[in-house]
N, C-alpha and C. Protein backbone atom coordinates (compact mmCIF):
# COMPACT_ATOMS: atom_id res chain seq x y z
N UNK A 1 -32.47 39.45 50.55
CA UNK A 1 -32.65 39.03 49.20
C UNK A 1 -31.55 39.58 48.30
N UNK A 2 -30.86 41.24 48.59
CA UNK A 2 -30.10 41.66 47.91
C UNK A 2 -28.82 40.69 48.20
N UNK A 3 -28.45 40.08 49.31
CA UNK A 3 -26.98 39.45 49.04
C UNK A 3 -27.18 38.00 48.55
N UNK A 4 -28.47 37.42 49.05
CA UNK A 4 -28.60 36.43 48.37
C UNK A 4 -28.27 36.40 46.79
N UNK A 5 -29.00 37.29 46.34
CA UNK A 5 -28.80 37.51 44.53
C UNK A 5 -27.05 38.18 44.08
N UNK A 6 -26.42 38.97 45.11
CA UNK A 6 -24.96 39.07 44.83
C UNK A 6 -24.16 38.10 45.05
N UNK A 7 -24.67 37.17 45.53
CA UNK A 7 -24.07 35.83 46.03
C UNK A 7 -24.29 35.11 44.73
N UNK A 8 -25.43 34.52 44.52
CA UNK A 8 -25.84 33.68 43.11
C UNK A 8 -24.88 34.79 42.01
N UNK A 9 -24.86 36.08 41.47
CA UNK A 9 -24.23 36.59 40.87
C UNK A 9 -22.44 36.61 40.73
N UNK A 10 -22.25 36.37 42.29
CA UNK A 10 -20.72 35.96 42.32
C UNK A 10 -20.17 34.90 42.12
N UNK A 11 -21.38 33.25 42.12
CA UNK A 11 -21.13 32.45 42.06
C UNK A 11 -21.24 32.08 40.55
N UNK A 12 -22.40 32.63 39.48
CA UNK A 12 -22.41 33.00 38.54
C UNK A 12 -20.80 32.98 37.93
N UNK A 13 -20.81 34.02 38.18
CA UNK A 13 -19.62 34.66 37.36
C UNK A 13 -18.03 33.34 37.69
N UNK A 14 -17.96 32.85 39.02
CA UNK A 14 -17.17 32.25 39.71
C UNK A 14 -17.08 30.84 38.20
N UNK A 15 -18.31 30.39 38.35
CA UNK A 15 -19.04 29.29 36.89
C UNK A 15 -18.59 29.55 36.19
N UNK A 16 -18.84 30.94 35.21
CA UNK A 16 -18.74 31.07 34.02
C UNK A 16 -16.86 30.91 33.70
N UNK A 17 -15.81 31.33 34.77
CA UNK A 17 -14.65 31.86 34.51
C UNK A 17 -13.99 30.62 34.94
N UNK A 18 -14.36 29.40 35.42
CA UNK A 18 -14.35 28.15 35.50
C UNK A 18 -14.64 27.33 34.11
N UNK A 19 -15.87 27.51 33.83
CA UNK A 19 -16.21 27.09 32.53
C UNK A 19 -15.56 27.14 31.54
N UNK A 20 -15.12 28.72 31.71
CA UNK A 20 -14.40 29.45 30.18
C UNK A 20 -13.12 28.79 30.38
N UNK A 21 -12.09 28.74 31.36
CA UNK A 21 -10.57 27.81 31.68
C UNK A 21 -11.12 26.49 31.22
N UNK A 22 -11.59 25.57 31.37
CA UNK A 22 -12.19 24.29 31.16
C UNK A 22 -12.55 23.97 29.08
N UNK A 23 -13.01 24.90 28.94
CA UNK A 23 -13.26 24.81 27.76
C UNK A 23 -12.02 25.08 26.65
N UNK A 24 -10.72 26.59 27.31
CA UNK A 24 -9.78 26.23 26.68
C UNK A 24 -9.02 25.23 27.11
N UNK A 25 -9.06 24.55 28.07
CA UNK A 25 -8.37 23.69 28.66
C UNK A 25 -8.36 22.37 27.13
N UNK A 26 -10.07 22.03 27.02
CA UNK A 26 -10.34 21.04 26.04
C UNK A 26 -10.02 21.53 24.97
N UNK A 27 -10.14 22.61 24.75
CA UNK A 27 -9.91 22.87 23.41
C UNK A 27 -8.31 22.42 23.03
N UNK A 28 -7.40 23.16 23.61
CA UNK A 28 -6.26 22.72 23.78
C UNK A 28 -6.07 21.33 23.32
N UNK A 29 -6.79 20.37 24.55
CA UNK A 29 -6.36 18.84 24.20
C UNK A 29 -6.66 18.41 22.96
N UNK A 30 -7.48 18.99 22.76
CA UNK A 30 -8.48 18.50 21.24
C UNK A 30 -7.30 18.97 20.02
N UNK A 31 -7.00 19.97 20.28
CA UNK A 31 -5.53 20.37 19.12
C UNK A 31 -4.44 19.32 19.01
N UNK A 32 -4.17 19.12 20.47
CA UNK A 32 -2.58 18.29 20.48
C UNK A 32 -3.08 16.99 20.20
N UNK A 33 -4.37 16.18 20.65
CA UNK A 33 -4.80 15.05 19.83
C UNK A 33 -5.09 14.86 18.61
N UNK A 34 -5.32 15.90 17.96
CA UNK A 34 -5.77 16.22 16.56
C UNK A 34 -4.58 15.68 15.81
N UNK A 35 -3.00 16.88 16.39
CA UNK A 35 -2.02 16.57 15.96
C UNK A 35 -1.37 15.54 16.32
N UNK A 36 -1.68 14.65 17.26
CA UNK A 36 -0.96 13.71 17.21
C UNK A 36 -1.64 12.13 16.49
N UNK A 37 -2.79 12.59 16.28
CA UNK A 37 -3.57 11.57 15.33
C UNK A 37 -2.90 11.83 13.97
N UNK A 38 -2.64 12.98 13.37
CA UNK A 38 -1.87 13.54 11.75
C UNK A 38 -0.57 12.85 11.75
N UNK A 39 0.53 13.15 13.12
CA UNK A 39 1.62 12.66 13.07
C UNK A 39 1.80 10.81 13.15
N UNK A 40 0.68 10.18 13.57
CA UNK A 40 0.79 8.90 13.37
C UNK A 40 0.65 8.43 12.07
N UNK A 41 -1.28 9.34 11.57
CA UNK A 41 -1.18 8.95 10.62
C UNK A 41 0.04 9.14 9.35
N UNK A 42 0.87 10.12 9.57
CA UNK A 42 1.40 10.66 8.49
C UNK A 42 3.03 9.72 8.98
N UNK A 43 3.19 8.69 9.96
CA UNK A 43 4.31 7.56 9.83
C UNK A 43 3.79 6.45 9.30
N UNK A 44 2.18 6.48 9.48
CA UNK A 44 2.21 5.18 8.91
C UNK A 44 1.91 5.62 7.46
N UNK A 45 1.67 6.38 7.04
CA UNK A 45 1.82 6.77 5.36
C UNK A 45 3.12 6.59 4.40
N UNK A 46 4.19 6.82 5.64
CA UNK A 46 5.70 6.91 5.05
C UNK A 46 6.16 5.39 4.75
N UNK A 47 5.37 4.16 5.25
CA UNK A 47 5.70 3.03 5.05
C UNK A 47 4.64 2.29 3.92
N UNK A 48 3.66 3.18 3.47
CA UNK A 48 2.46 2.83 2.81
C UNK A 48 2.70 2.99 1.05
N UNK A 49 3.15 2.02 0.42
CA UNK A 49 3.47 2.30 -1.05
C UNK A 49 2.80 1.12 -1.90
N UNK A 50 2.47 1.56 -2.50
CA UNK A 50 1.15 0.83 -3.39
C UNK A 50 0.16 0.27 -2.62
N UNK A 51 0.10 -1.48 -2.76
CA UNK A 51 -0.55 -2.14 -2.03
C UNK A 51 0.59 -2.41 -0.39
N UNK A 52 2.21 -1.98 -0.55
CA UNK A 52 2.52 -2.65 0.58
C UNK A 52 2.86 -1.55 1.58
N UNK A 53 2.62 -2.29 3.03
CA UNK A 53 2.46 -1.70 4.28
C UNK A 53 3.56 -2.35 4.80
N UNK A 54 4.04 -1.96 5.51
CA UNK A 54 4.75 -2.19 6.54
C UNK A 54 5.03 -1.00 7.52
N UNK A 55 4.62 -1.40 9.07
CA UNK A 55 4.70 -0.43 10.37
C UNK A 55 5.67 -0.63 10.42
N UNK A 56 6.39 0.78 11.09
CA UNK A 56 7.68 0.68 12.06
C UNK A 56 8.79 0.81 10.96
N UNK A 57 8.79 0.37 9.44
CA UNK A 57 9.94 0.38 8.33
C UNK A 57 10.44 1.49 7.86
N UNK A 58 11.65 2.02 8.69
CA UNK A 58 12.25 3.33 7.68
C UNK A 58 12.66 2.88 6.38
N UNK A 59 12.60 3.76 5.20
CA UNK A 59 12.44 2.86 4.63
C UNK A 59 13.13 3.95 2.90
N UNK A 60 13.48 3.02 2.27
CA UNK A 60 14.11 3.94 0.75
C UNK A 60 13.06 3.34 0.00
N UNK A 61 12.89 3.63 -1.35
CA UNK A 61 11.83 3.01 -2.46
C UNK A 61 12.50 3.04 -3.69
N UNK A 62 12.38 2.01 -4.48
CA UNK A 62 12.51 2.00 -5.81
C UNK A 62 11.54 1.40 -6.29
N UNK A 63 11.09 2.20 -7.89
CA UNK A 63 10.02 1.69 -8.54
C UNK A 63 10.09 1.87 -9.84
N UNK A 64 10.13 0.98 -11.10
CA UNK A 64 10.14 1.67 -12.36
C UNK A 64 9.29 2.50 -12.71
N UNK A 65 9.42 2.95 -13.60
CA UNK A 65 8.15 3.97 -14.14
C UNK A 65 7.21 3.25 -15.18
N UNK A 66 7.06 2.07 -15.16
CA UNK A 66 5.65 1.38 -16.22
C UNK A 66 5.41 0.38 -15.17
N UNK A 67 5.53 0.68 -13.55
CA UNK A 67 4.72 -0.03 -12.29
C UNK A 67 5.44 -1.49 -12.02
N UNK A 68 6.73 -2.31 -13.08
CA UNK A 68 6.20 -3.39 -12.83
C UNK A 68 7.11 -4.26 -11.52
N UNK A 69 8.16 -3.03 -11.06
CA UNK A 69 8.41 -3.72 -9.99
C UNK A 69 8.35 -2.56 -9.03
N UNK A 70 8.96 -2.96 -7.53
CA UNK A 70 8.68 -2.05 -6.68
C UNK A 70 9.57 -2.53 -5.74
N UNK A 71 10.70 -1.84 -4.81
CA UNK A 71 10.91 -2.54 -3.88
C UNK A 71 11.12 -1.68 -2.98
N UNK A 72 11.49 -2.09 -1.82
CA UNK A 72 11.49 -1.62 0.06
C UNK A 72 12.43 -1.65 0.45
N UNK A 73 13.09 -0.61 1.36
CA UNK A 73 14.51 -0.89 1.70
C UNK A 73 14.22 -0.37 3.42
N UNK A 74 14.54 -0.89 4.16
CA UNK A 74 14.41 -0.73 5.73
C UNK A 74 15.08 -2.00 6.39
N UNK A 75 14.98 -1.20 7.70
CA UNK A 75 15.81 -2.20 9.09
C UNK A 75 14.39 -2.53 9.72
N UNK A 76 14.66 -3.62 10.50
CA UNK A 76 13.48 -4.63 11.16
C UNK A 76 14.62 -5.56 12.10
N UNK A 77 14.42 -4.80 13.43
CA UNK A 77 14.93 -5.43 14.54
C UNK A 77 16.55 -5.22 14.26
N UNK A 78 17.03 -3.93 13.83
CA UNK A 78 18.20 -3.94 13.56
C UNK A 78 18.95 -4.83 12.20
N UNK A 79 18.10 -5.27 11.62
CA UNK A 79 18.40 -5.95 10.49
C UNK A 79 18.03 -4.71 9.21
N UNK A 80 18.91 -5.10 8.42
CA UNK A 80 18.72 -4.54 7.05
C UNK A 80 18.26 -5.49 5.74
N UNK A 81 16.81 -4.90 5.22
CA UNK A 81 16.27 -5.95 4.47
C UNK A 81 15.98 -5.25 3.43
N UNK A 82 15.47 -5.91 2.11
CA UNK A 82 15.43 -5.58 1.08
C UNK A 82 14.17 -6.01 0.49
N UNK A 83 12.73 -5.41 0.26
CA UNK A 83 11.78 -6.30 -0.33
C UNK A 83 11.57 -6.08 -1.84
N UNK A 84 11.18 -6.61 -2.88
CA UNK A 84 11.48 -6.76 -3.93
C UNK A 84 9.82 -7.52 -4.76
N UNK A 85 8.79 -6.77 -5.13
CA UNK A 85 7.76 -7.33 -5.98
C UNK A 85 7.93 -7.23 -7.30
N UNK A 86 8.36 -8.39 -7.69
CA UNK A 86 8.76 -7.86 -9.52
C UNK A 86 7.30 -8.89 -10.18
N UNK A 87 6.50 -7.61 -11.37
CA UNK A 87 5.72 -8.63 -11.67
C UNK A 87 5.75 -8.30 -13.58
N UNK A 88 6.61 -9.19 -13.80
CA UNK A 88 6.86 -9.58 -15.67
C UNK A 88 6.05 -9.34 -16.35
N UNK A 89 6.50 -8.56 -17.67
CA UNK A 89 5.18 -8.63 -18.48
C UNK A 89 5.04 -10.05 -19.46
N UNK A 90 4.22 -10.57 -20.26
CA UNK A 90 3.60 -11.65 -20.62
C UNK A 90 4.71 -12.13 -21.84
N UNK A 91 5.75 -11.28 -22.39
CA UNK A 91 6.09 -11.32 -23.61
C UNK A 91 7.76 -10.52 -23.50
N UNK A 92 9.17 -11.25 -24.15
CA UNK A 92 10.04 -10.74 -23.44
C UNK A 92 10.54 -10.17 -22.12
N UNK A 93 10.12 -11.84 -21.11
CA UNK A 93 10.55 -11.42 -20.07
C UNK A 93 12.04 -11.43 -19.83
N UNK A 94 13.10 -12.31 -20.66
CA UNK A 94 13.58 -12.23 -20.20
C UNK A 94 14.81 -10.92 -20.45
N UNK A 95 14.62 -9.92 -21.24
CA UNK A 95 14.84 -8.36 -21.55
C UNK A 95 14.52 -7.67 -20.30
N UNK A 96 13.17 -8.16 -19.71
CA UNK A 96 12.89 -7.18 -18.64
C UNK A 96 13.42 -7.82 -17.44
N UNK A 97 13.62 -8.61 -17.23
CA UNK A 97 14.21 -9.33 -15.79
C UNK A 97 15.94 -9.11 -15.84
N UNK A 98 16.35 -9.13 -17.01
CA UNK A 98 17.72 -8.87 -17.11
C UNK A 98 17.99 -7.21 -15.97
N UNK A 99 17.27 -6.31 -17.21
CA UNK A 99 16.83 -5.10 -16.82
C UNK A 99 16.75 -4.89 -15.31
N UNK A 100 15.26 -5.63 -14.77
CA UNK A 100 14.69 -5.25 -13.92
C UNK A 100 15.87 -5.58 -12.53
N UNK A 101 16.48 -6.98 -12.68
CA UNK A 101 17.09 -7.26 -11.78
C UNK A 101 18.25 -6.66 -10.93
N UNK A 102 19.20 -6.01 -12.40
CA UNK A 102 19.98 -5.16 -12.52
C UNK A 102 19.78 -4.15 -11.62
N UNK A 103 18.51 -3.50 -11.76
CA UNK A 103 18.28 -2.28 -10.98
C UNK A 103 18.23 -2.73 -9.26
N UNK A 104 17.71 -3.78 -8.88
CA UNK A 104 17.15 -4.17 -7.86
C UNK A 104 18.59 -4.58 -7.22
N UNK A 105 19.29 -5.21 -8.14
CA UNK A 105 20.88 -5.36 -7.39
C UNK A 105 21.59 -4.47 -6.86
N UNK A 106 21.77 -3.37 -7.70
CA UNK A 106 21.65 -2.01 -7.51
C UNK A 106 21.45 -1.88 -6.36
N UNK A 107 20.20 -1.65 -5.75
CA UNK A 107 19.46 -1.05 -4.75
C UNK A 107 19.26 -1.33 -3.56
N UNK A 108 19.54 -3.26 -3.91
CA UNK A 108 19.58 -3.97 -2.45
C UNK A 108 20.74 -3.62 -1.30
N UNK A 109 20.03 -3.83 -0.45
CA UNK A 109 21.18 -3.65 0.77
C UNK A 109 20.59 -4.51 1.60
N UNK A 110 21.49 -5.67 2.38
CA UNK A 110 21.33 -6.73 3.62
C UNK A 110 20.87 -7.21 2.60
N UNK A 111 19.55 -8.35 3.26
CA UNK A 111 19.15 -10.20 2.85
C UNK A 111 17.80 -9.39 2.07
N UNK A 112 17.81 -9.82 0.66
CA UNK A 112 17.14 -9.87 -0.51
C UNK A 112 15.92 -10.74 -0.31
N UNK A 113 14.62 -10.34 -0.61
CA UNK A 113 13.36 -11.18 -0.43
C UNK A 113 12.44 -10.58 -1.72
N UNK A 114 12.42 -11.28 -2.65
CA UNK A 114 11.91 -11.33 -3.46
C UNK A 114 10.58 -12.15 -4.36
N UNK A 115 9.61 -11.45 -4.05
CA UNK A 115 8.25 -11.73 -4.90
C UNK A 115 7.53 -11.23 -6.14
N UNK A 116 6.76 -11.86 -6.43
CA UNK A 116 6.02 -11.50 -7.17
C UNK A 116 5.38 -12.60 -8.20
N UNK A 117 5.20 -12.10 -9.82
CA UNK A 117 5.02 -13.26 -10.97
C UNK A 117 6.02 -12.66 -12.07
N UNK A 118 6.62 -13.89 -12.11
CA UNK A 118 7.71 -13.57 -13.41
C UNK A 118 7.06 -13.94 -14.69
N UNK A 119 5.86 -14.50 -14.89
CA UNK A 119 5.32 -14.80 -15.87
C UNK A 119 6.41 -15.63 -17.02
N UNK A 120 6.80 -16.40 -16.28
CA UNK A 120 7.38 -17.65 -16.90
C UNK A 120 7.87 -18.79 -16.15
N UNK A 121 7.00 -19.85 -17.12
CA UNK A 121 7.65 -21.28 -16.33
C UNK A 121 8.95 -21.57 -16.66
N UNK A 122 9.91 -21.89 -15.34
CA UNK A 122 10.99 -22.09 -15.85
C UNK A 122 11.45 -23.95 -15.91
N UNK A 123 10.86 -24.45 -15.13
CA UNK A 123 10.73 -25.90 -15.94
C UNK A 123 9.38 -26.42 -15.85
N UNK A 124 8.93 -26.17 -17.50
CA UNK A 124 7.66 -26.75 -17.64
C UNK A 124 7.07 -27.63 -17.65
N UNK A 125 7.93 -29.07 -17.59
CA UNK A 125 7.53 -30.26 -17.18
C UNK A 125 7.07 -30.23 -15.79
N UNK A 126 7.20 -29.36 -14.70
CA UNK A 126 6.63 -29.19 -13.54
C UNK A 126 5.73 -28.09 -12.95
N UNK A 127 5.91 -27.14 -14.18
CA UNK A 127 4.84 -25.66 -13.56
C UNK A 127 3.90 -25.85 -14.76
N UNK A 128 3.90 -26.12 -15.48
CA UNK A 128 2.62 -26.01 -16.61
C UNK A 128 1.50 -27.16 -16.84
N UNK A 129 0.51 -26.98 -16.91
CA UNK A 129 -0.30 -28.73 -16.84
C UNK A 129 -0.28 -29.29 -18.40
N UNK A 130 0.28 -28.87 -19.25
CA UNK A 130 0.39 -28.95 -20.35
C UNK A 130 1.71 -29.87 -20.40
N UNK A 131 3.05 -29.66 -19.63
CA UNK A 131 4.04 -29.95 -19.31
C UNK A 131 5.30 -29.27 -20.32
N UNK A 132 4.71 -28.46 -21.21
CA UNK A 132 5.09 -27.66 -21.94
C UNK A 132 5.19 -26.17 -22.16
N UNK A 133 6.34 -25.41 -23.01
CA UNK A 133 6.30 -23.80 -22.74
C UNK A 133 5.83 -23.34 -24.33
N UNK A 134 5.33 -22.26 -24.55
CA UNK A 134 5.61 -21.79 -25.63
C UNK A 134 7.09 -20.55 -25.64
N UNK A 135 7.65 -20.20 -24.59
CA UNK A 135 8.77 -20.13 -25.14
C UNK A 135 9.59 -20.76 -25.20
N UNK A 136 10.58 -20.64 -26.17
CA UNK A 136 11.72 -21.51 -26.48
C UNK A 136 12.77 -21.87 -25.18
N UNK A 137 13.41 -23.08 -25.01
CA UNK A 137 14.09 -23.46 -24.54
C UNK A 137 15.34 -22.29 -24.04
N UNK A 138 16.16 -22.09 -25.10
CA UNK A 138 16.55 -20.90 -24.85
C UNK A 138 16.85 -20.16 -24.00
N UNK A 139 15.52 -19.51 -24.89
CA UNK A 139 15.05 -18.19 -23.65
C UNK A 139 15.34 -18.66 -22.05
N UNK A 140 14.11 -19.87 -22.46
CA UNK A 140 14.19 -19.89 -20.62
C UNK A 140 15.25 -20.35 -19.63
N UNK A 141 16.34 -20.88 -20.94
CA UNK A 141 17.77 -20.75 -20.19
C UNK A 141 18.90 -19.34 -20.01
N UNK A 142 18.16 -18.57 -20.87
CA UNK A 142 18.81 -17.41 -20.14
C UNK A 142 18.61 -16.83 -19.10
N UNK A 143 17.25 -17.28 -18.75
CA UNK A 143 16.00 -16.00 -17.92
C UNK A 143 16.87 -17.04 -16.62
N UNK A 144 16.68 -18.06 -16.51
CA UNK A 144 17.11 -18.76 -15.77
C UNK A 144 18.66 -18.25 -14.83
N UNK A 145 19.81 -18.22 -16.02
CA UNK A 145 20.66 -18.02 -16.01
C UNK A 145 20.88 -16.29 -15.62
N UNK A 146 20.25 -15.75 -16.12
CA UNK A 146 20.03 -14.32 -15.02
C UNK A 146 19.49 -14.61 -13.65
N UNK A 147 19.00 -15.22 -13.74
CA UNK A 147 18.44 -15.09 -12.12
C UNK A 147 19.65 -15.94 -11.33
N UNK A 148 20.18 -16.75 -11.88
CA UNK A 148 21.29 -17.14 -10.87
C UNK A 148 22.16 -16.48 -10.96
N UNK A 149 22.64 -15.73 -12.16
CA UNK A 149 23.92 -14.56 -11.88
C UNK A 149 23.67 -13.57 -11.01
N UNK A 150 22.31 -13.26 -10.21
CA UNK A 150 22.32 -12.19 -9.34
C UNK A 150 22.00 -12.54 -8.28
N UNK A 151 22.11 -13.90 -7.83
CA UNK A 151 21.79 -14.31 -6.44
C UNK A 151 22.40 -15.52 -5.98
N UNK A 152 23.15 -15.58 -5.53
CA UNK A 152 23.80 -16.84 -4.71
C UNK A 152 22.45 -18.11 -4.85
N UNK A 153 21.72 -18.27 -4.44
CA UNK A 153 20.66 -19.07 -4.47
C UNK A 153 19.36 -19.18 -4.30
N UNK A 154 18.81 -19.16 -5.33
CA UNK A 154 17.39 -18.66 -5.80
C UNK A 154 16.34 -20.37 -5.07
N UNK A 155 15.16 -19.36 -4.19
CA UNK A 155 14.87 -20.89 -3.83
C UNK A 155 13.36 -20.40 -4.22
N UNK A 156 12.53 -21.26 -4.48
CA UNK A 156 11.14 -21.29 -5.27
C UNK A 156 10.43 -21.62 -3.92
N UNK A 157 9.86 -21.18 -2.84
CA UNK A 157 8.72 -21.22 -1.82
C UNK A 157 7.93 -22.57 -2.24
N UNK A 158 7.44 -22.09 -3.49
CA UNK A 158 5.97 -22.78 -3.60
C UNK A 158 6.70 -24.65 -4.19
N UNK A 159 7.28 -24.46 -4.73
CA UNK A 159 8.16 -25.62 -4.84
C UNK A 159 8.56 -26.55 -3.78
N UNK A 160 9.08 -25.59 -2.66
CA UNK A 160 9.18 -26.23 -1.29
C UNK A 160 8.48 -26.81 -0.76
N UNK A 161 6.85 -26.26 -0.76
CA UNK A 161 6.33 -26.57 0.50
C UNK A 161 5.80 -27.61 -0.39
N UNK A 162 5.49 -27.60 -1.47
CA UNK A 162 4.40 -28.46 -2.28
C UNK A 162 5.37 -29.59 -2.83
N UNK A 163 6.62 -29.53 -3.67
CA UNK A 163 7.04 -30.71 -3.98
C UNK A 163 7.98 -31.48 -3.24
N UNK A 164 8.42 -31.01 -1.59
CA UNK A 164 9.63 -30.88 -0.84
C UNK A 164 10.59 -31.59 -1.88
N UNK A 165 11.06 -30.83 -2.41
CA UNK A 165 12.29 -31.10 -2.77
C UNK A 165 13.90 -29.59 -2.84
N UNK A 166 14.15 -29.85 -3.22
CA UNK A 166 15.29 -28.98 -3.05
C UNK A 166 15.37 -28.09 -4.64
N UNK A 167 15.01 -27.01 -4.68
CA UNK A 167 15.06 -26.35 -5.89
C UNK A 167 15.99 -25.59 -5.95
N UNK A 168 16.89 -25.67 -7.60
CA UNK A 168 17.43 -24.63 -7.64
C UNK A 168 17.59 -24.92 -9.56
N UNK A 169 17.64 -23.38 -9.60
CA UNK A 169 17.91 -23.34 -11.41
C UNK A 169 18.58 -23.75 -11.95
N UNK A 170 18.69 -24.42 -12.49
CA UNK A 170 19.55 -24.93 -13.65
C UNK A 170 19.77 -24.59 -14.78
């Protein structure tokens, strides 16, 4: 009975010093998964600015300081791109687009992609159901006329798909 019970006691102990390796063993893993859950999360944070995401985008930022544009600067497949959300305020846009664009010219590097709301129709016989602007003519030939001084060729998406025709400012 006595070696029986030094036996269970050696095997005991054999358990416990098994157990105890096993447990730092997990513990261990549980650290380096911990940290490698922080280090993912904390790349995909580095691409995470306002509402926009983008995985995988190293990336520069510009943003004014009254929010209203924002843009992205990163490579994608070895390409260098430029994203650009400009969104106008309701009243002298075209002061702030002069402005805003300026900066964004600035900043761009590679092929320019640019969104957002400029909060102005620029020909209102086709964007307004009214067929009319309340700002002046003018204006919206300057606002116009900025946007083609900073871009080789400004093309309207929604124009495309909806009126196929070929847009460009005038």
């Amino acid at each position: 009975m006595a070696d029986r019970m030094a036996q269970i006691e050696a095997d005991h102990d054999t358990l416990t010093a098994a157990q105890a390796a096993q447990t730092s063993s997990h513990s261990r893993q549980k650290t380096q998964m911990q940290a490698m859950a922080r280090h993912i999360e904390d790349l995909d944070n580095r691409c995470c600015r306002q509402n926009l995401r983008i995985r995988g985008l190293q990336e520069d930022v510009l943003r004014d300081n009254h929010r209203r544009y924002i843009c992205v600067k990163g490579t994608i497949a070895n390409r260098t791109y430029t994203f650009a959300n400009i969104y106008a305020p309701n009243k002298h846009q075209h002061h702030f687009l002069r402005t805003a664009l300026k900066a964004v010219e600035r900043f761009t590097e590679g092929c320019l992609v640019i969104g957002g709301d400029l909060n102005v129709a620029l020909t209102p016989t086709m964007d307004t159901s009214m067929g009319s602007s309340m700002t002046p003519q003018h204006i919206l030939t300057n606002i116009a006329k900025t946007l083609n001084e900073r871009q080789k060729k400004l093309q309207n998406t929604y124009k495309e798909i909806f009126h196929s025709q070929d847009y460009r400012l005038k």
